[in-house]
Protein backbone atom coordinates (compact mmCIF):
# COMPACT_ATOMS: atom_id res chain seq x y z
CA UNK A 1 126.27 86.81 87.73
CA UNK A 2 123.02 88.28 87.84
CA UNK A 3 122.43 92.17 89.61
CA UNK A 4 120.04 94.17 90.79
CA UNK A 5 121.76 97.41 91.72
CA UNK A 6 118.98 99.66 93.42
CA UNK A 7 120.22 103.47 94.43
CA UNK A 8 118.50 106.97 94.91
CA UNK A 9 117.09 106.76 98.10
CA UNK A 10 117.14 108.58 100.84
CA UNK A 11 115.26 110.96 103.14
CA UNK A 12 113.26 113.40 101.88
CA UNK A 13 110.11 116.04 103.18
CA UNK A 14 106.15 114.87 102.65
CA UNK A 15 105.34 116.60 99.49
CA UNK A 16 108.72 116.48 98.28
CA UNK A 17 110.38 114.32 95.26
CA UNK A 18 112.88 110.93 94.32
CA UNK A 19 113.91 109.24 91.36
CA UNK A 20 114.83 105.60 92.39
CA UNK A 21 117.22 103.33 89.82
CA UNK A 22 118.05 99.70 89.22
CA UNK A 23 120.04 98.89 87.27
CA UNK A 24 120.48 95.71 85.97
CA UNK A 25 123.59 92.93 85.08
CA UNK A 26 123.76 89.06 83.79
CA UNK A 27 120.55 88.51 82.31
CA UNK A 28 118.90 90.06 79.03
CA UNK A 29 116.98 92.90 80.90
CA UNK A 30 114.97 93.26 77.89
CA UNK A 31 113.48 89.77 78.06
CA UNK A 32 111.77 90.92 81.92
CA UNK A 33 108.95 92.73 83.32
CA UNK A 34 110.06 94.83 86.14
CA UNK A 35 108.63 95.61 89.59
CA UNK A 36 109.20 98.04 92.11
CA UNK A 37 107.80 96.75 95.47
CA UNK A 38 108.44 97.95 98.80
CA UNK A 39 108.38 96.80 102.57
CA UNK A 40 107.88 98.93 105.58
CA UNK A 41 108.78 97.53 109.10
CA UNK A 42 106.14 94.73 110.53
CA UNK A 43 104.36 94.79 106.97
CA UNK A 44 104.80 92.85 104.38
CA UNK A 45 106.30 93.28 101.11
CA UNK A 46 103.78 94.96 98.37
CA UNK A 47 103.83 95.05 94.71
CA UNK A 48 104.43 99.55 93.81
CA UNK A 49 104.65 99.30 90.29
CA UNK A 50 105.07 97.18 87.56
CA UNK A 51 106.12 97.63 83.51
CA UNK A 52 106.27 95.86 80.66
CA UNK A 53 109.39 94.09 78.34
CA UNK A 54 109.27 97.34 76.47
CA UNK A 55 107.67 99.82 78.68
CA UNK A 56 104.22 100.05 76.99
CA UNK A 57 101.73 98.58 80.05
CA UNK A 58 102.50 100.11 83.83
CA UNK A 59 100.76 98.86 86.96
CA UNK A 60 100.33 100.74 89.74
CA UNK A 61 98.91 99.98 93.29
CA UNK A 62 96.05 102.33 93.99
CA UNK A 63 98.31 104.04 96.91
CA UNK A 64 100.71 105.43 94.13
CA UNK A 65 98.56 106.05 91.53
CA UNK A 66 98.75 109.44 89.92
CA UNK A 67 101.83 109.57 92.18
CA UNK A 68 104.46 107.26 90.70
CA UNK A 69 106.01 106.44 87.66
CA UNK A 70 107.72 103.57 86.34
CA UNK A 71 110.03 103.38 83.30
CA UNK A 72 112.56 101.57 81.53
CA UNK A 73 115.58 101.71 79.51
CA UNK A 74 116.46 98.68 77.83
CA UNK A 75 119.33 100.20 76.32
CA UNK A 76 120.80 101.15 79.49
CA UNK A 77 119.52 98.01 81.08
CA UNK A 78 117.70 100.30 83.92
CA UNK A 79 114.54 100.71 85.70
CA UNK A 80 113.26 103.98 86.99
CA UNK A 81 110.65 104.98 89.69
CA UNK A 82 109.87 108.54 89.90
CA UNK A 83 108.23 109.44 93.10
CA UNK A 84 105.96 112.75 93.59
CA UNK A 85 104.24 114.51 96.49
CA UNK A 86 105.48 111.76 98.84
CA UNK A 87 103.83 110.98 102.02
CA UNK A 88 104.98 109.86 105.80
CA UNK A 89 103.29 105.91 104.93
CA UNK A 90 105.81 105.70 101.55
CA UNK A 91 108.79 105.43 103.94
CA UNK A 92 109.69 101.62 103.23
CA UNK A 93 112.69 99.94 101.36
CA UNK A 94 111.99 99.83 98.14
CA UNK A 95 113.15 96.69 96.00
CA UNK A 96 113.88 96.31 92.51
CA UNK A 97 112.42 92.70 91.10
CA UNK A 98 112.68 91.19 87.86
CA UNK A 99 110.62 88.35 86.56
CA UNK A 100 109.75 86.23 83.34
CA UNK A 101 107.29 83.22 83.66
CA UNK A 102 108.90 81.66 87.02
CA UNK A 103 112.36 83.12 86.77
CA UNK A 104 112.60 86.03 90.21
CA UNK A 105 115.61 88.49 90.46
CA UNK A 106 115.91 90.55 93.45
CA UNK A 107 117.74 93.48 93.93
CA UNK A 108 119.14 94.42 98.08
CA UNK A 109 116.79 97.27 98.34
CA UNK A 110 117.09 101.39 99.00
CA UNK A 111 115.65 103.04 101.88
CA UNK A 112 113.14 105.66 101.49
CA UNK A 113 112.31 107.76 104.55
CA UNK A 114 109.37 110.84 104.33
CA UNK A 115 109.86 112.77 107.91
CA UNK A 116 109.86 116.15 108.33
């Protein structure tokens, strides 16, 4: 049975910090690129980040640039996404997605709220 287990959300202060995981069952993790998108209320889902089979080419939309970071584990069959000096329009849930040519995994999501 394929998983994507997503955790480490939560809420956090503008400028402050979160690591989110996924971490992943029933498939050969290794053989996927991995995403990180997110959705905020009454917008639509959007591509975050993106990396490689083995972790050498990252993606990033222009909003998280310089900001975000993806990584992998293949060992550990996880995905990372470290998140700096967050901002009030990051709050979305943020969804783990793995893909290879048509094949789509989708994890249930983690919350990520920036309020002070």
């Amino acid at each position: 049975q394929v998983q994507l287990v997503e955790s480490g959300g939560g809420l956090v202060q503008p400028g402050g910090s979160l690591t989110l995981s996924c971490a992943a069952s029933g498939f050969t993790f290794s053989n996927y690129a991995m995403n990180w998108y997110r959705q905020a209320p009454g917008k639509e889902r959007e591509l975050v980040a993106a990396i490689g089979i083995t972790g050498g080419s990252t993606n990033y939309a222009d909003s998280v640039k310089g900001r975000f970071t993806i990584s992998r584990d293949n060992a550990k069959n996880t995905v990372y996404l470290q998140m700096n000096s967050l901002k009030p329009d990051d709050t979305a849930k943020y969804y783990c997605n793995a893909r290879r040519t048509f094949t789509y995994y989708w994890g249930q999501g983690t919350q990520v709220t920036v309020s002070s």
